[in-house]
Protein backbone atom coordinates (compact mmCIF):
# COMPACT_ATOMS: atom_id res chain seq x y z
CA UNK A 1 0.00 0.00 0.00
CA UNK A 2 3.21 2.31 0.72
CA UNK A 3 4.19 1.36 -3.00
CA UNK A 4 1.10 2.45 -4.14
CA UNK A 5 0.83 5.63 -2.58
CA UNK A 6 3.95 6.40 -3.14
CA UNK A 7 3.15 5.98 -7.31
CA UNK A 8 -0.08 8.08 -7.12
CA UNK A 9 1.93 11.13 -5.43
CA UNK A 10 4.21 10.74 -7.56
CA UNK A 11 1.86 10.62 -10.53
CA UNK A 12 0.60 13.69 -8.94
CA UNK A 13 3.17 15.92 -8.55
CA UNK A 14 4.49 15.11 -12.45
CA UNK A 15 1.43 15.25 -14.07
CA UNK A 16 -1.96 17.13 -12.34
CA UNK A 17 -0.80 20.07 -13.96
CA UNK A 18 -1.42 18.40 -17.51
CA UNK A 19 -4.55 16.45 -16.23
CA UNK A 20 -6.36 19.80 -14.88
CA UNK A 21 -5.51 21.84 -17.82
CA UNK A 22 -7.07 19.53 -20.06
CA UNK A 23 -9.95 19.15 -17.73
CA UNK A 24 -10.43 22.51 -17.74
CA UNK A 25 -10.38 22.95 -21.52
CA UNK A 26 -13.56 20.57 -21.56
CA UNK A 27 -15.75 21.55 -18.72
CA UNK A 28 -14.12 25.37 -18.51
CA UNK A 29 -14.64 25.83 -14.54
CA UNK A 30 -11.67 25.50 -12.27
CA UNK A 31 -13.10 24.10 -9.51
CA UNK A 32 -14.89 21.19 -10.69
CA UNK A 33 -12.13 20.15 -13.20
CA UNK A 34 -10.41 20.19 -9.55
CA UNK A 35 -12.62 18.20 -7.87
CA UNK A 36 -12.92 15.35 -10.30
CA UNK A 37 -9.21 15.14 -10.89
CA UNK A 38 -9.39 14.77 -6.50
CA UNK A 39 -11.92 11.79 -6.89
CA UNK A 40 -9.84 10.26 -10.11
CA UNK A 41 -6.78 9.90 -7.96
CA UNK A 42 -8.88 8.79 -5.10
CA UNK A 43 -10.31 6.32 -6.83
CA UNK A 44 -6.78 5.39 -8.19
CA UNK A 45 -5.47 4.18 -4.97
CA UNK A 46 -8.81 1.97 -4.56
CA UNK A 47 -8.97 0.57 -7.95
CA UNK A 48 -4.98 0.35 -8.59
CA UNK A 49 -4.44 -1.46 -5.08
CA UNK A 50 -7.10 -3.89 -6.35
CA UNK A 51 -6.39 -4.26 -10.07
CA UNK A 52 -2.45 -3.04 -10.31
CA UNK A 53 -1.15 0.04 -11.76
CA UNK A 54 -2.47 0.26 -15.45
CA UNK A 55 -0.11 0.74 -18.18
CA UNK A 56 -0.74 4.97 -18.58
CA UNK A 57 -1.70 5.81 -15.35
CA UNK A 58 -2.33 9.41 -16.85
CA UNK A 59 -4.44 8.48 -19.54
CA UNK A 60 -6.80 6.20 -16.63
CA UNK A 61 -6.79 9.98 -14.24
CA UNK A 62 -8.21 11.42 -16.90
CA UNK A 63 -10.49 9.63 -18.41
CA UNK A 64 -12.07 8.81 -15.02
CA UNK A 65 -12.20 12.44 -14.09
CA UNK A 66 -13.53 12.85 -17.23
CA UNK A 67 -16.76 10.50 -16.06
CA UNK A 68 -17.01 12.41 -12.85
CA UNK A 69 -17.27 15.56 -14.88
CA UNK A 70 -20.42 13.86 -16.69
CA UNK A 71 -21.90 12.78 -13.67
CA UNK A 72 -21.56 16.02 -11.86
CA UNK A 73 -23.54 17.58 -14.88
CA UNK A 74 -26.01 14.68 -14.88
CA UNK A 75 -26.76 15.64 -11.03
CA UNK A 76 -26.72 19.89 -11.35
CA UNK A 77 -29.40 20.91 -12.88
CA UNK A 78 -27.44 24.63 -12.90
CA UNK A 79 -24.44 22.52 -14.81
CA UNK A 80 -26.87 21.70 -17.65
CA UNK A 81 -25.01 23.71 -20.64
CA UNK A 82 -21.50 21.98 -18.98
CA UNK A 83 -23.24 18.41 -19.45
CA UNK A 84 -24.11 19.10 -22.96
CA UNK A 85 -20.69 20.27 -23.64
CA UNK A 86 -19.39 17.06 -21.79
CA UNK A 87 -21.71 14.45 -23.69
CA UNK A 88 -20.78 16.14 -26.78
CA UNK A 89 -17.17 15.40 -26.27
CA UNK A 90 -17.77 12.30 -25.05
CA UNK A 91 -19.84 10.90 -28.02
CA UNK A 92 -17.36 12.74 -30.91
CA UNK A 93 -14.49 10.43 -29.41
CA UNK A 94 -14.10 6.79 -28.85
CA UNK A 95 -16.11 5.02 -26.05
CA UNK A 96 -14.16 3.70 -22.71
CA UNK A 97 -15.60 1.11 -22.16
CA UNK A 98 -18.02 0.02 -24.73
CA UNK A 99 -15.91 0.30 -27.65
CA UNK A 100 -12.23 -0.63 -27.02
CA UNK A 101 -10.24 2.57 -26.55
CA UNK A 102 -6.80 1.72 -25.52
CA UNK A 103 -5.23 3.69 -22.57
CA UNK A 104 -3.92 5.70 -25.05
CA UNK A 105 -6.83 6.91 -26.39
CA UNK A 106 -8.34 7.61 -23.11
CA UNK A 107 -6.27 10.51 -22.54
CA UNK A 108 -7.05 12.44 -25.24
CA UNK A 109 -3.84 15.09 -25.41
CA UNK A 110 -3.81 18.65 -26.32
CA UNK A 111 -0.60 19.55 -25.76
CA UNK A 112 -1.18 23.13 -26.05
CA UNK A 113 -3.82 22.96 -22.69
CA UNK A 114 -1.49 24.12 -20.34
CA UNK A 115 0.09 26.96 -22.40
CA UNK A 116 -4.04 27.41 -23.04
CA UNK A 117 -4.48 27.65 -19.17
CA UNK A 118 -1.73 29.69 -18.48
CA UNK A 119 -2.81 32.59 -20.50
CA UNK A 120 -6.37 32.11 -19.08
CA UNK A 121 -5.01 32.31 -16.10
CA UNK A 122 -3.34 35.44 -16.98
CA UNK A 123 -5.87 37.75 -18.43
CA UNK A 124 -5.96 41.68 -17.96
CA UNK A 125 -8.87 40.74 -15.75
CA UNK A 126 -7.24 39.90 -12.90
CA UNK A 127 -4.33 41.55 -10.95
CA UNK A 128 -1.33 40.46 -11.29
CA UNK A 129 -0.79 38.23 -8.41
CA UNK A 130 -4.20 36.60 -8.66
CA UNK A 131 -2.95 35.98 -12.33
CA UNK A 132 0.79 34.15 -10.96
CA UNK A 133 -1.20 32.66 -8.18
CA UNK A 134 -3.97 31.24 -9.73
CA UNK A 135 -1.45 29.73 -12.29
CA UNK A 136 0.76 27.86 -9.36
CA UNK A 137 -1.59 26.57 -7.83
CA UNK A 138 -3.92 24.94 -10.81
CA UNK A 139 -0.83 24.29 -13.51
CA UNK A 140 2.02 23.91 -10.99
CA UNK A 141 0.23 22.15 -8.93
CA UNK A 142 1.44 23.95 -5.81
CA UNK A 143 -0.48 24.39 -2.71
CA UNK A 144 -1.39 27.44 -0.86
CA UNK A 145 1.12 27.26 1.67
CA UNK A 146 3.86 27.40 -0.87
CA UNK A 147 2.57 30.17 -3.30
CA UNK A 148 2.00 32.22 0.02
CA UNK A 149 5.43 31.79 0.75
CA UNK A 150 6.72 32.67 -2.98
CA UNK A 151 4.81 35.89 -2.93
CA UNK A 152 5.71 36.53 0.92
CA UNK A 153 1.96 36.79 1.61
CA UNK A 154 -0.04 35.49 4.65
CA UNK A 155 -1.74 32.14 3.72
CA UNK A 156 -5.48 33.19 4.54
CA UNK A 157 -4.41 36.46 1.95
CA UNK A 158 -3.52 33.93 -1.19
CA UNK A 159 -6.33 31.81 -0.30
CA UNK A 160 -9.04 34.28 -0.92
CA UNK A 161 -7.05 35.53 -4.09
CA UNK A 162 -7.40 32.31 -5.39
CA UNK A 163 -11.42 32.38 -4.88
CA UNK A 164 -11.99 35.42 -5.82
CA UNK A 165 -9.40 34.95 -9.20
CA UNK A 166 -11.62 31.54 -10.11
CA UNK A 167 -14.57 33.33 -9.43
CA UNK A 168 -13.74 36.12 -11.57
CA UNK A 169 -12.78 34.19 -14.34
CA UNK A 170 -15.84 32.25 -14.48
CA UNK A 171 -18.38 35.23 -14.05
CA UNK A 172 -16.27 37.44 -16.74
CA UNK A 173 -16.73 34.45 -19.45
CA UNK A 174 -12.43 34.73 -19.52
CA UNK A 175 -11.91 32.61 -23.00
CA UNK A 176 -9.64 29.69 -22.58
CA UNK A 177 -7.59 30.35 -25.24
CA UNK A 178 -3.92 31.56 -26.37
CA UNK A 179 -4.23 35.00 -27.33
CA UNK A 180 -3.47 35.89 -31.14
CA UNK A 181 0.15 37.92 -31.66
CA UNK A 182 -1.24 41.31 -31.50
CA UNK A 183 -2.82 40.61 -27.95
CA UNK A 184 0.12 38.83 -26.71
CA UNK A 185 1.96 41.37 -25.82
CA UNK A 186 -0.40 42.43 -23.04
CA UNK A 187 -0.56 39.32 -21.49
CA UNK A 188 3.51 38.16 -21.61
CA UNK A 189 4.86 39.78 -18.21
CA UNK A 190 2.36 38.16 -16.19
CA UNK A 191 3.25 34.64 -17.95
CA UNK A 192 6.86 35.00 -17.92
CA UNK A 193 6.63 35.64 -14.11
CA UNK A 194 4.46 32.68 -13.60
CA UNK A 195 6.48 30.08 -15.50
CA UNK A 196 9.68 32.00 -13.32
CA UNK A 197 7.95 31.28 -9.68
CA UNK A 198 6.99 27.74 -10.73
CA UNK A 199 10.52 27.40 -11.49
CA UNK A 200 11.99 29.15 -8.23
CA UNK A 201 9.17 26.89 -6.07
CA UNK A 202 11.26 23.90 -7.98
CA UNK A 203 15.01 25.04 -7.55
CA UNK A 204 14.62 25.85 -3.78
CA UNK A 205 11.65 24.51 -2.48
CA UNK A 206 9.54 26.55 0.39
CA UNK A 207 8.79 23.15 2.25
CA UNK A 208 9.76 19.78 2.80
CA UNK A 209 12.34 17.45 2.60
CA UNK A 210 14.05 18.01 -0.61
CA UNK A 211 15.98 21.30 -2.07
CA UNK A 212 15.08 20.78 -5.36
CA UNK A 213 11.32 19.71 -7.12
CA UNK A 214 12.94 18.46 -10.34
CA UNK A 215 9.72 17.67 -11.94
CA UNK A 216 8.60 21.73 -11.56
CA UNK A 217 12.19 22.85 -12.92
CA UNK A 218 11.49 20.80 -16.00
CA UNK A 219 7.85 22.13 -15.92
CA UNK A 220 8.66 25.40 -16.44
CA UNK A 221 11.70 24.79 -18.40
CA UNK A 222 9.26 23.12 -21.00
CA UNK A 223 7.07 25.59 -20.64
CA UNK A 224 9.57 28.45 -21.27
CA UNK A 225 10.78 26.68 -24.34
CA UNK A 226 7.24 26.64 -25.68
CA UNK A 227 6.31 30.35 -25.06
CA UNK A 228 9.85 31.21 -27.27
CA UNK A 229 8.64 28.98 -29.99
CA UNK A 230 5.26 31.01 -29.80
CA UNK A 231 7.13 34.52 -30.18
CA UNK A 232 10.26 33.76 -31.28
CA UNK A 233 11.72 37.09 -31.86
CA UNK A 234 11.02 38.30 -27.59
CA UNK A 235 14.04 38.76 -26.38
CA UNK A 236 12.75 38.60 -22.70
CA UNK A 237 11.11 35.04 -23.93
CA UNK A 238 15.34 33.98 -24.66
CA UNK A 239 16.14 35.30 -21.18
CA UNK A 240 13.91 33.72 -19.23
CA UNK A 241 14.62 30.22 -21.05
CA UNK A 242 18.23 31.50 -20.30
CA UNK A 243 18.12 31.84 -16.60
CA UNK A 244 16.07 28.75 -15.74
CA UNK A 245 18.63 26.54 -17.24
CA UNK A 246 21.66 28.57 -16.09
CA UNK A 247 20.40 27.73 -12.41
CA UNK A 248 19.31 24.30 -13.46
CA UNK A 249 23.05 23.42 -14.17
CA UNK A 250 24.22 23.56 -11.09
CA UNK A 251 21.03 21.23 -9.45
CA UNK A 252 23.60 18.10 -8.83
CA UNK A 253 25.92 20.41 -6.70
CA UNK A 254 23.83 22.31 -4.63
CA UNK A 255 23.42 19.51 -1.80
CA UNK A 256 25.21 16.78 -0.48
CA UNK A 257 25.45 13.07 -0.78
CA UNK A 258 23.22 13.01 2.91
CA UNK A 259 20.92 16.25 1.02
CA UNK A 260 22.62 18.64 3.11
CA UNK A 261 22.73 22.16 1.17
CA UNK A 262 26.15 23.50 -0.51
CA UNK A 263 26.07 27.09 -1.17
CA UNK A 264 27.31 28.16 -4.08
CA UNK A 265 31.01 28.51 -3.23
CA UNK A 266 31.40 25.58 -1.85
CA UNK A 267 30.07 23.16 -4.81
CA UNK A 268 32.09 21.02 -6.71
CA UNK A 269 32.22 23.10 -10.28
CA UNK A 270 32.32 19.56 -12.42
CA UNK A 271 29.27 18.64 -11.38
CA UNK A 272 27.50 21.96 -13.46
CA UNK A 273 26.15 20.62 -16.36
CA UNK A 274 28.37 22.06 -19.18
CA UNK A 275 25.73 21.26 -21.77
CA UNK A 276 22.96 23.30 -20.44
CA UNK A 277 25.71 26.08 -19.44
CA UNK A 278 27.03 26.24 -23.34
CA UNK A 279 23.55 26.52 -23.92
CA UNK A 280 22.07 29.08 -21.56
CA UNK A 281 25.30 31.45 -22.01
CA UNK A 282 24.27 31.20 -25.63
CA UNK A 283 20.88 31.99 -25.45
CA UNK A 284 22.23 35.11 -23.28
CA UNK A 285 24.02 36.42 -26.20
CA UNK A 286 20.99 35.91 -28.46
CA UNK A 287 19.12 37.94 -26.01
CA UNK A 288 20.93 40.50 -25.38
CA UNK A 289 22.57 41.03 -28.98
CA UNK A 290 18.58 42.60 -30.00
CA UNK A 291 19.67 45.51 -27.78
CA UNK A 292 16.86 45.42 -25.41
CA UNK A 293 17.77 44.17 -21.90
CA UNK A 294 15.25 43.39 -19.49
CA UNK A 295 15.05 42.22 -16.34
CA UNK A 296 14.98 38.43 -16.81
CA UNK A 297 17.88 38.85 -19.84
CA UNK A 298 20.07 40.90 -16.93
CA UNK A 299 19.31 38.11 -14.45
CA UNK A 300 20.76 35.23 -16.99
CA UNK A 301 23.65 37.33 -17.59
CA UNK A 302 23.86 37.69 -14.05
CA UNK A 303 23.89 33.43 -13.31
CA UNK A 304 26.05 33.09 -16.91
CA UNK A 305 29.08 35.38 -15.15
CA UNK A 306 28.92 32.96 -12.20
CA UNK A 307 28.64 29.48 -14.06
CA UNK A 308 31.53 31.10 -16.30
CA UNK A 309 33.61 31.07 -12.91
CA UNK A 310 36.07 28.18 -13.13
CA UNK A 311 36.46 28.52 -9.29
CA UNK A 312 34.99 31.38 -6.59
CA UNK A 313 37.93 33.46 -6.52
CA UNK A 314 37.26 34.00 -10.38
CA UNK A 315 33.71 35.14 -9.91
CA UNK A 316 33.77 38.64 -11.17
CA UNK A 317 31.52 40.66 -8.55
CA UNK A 318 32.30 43.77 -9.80
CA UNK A 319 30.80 43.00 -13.25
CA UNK A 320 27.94 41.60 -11.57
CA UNK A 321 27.05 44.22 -9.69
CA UNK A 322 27.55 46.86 -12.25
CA UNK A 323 24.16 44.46 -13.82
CA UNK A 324 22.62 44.36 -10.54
CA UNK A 325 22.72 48.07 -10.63
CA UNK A 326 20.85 48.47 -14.19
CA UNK A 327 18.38 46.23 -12.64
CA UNK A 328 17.68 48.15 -10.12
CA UNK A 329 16.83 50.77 -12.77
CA UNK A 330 14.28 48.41 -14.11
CA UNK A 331 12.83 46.17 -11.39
CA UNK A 332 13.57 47.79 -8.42
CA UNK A 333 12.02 45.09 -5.40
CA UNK A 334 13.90 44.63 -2.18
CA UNK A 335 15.43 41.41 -3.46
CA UNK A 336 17.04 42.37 -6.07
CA UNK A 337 18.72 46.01 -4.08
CA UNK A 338 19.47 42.72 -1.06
CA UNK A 339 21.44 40.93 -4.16
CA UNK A 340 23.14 43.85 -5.44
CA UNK A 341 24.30 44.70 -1.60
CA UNK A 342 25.78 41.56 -1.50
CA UNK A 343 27.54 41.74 -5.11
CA UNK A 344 28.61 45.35 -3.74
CA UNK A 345 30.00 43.80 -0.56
CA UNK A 346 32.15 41.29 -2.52
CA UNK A 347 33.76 43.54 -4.87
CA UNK A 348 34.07 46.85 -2.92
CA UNK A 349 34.25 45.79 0.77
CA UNK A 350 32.43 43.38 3.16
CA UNK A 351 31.71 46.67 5.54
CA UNK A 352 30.66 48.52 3.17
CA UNK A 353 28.08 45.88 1.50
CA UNK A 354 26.70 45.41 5.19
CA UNK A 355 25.78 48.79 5.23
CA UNK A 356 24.10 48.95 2.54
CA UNK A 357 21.84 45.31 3.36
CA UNK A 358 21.16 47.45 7.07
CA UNK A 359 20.32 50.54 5.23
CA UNK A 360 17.63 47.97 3.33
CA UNK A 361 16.82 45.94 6.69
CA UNK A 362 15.43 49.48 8.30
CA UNK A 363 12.11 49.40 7.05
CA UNK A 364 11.35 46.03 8.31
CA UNK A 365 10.02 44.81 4.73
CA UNK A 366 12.61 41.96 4.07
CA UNK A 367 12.13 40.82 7.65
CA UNK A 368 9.79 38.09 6.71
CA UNK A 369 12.31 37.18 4.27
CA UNK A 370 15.03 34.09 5.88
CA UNK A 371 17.44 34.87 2.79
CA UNK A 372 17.65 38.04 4.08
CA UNK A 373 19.07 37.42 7.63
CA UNK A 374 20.79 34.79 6.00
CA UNK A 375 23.18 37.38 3.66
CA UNK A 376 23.24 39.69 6.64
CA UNK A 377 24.38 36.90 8.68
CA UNK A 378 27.09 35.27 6.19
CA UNK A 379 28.67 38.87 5.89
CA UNK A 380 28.97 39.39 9.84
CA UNK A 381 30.74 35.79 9.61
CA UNK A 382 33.43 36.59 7.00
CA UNK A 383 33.81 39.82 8.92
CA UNK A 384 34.43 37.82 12.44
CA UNK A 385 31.46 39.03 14.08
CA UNK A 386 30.92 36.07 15.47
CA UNK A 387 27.79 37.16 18.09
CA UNK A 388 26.05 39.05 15.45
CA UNK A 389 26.16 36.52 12.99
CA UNK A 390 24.74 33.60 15.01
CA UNK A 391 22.28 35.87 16.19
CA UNK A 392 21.01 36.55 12.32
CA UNK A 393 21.38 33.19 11.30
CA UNK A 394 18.89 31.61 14.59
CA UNK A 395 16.40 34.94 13.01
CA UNK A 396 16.70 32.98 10.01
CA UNK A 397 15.93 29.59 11.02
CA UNK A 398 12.19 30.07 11.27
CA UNK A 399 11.77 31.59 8.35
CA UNK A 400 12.01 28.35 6.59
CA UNK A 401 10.14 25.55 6.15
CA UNK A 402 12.64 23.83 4.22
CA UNK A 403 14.68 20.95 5.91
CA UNK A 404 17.29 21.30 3.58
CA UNK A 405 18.09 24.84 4.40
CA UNK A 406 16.87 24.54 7.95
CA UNK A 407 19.96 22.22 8.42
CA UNK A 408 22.51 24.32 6.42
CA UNK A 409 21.45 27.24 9.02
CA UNK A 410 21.85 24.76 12.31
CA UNK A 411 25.32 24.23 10.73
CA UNK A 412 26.48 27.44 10.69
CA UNK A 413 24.88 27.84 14.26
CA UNK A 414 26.80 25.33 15.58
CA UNK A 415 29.73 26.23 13.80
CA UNK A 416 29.64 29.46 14.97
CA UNK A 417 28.47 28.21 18.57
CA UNK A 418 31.57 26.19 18.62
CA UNK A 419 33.95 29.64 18.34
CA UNK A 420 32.13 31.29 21.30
């Protein structure tokens, strides 16, 4: 039964986002293409610990959410117009069970239902955090708790952005569709920043056990490479692709054998993947040759400077925080004036790039933010201030629910504990 469970949240995590998009292409409501993707995988584990795992374990999801769709439109009388729509697609394809369909069949693909949902999800009707949220939780497949902590948010705050996004969406008549090219424009920012957060929530996970959620990384990754292909000549669309597989190169060294966390200066450099760093360095220079940077093409020349780095000592800080200055022009959030700080404070002067992360710390913004207290606290340890620094890095400890990064923190503590 372990096994089994085990399988379905597996199946889960790698593919709900594909079930629910497709679910929500036929019966257009987010909710109940929700809830009967919750009762297919709930009747997975019955079924499946009775009859074995089928073949396409996919395809069986959703074509049995596809039957609780019908039979929720049989029983609502106010779903009558989602039934017909339902039968209809039910009768134009092959029959489940009364007429042979192989697994296969039963899934019925769109592979463009996901890109579809995205820029549903995205529409000038909603702001634009409803627009990310909504998106991370229904295609990512990310729950509340984790999408709070992306947009550093209280929980009960996303959760009624998420209602009131589905509710708009379904009251507004929002087409699920992708836009043509002279709308698309309009609609891009709020996409790229989407398919960016799904990819952060996979490269360093707000909660649980693991750093990295490999299956999200590739998720967006796939994604990205798809919303180039649609608009090809975006140079933002290159950068994005660019940065997401800059960071993805370096997923073998950024924890241990045990899953212990190795920051960056610290990692063994031949385990980066040299493939997908040829590649996302030249997708940088595609990007940036059109002559108009933006914030995600700054970013990827930001991570292409440090996988370029054949060892720390050749990182060239000042360089990258001469880019982390033009992006402060551009997108100016807290973050990204906390990264340049820290680029500032390893090319100019530790004491100086401390002053400038307290100057930030004053307003008490970043407070809820452990990366913060973190860089505060990994400064005040390369500067010897040993008190200071253990006292940042315990502010930073509950800040995460990670267990990966919870126990690189208690490391330092105790390393730091130990000089006291």
């Amino acid at each position: 039964m372990d096994d089994l469970r085990a399988t379905v949240e597996s199946l889960y995590r790698n593919e709900s986002g594909r079930i629910v998009a497709t679910l929500i292409r036929i019966c257009r409501s987010f909710d109940l293409a929700e809830d009967a993707m919750q009762d297919a995988f709930a009747s997975a584990v019955v079924n499946w610990q009775a009859e074995g795992v089928p073949d396409n374990p996919a395809a069986w999801i959703t074509a049995t959410a596809r039957r609780r769709l019908i039979d929720y439109g049989r029983r609502e009388q106010t779903r009558r117009n989602r039934e017909d729509q339902l039968l209809y697609e039910t009768e134009v394809r092959a029959s489940i069970t009364d007429e042979g369909a192989t697994e296969e069949d039963m899934s019925f693909p769109c592979e463009d239902d996901r890109l579809r949902l995205i820029f549903t999800c995205c529409h000038p009707a909603l702001n634009k955090q409803a627009q990310i949220a909504l998106t991370l939780r229904t295609l990512g497949g990310l729950t509340t708790p984790e999408i709070a902590h992306a947009f550093l948010v209280p929980e009960p705050t996303l959760a009624q952005r998420l209602v009131r996004a589905k509710r708009k969406i379904e009251q507004a008549r929002i087409p699920y569709e992708v836009p043509s090219p002279e709308r698309l424009p309009e609609r891009l920012s709020a996409v790229q920043a989407v398919l960016y957060l799904i990819f952060n929530e996979g490269y360093s996970a707000s909660s649980g056990a693991s750093l990295v959620r490999r299956e999200l990384c590739a998720e967006a990754i796939r994604l990205a490479r798809t919303l180039g292909e649609l608009m090809p000549g975006n140079a933002e669309n290159l950068g994005l692709l660019a940065l997401m597989i800059l960071h993805d190169s370096r997923r073998d060294a950024r924890a241990s054998m045990d899953g212990d966390l190795i920051p960056l200066e610290e990692q063994d450099r031949s385990r980066w993947r040299q493939d997908q760093i040829a590649e996302g360095i030249q997708l940088v220079e595609r990007a940036l040759g059109r002559r108009n940077p933006g914030p995600y093409q700054l970013q990827a020349a930001i991570a292409a400077l440090h996988a370029e780095a054949k060892s720390p000592g050749e990182t060239d800080w000042k360089q990258i925080a001469a880019l982390y200055a033009i992006l402060k022009t551009i997108q100016g959030s807290p973050i990204v004036y906390l990264n340049h700080a820290v680029a500032i404070a390893m090319s100019e002067g530790l004491e100086y790039g401390l002053s400038l992360i307290d100057a930030l710390g004053s307003s008490g913004e970043l407070d809820p933010y452990h990366l913060y207290h973190a860089a505060r606290a990994d400064i005040l340890r390369r500067l010897k201030r040993t008190s200071e620094a253990l006292e940042c890095y315990n502010r930073a400890l509950p800040l995460t629910a990670n267990d990966v990064e919870r126990r690189y923190l208690l490391r330092r503590i105790a390393e730091l504990e130990a000089l006291l």
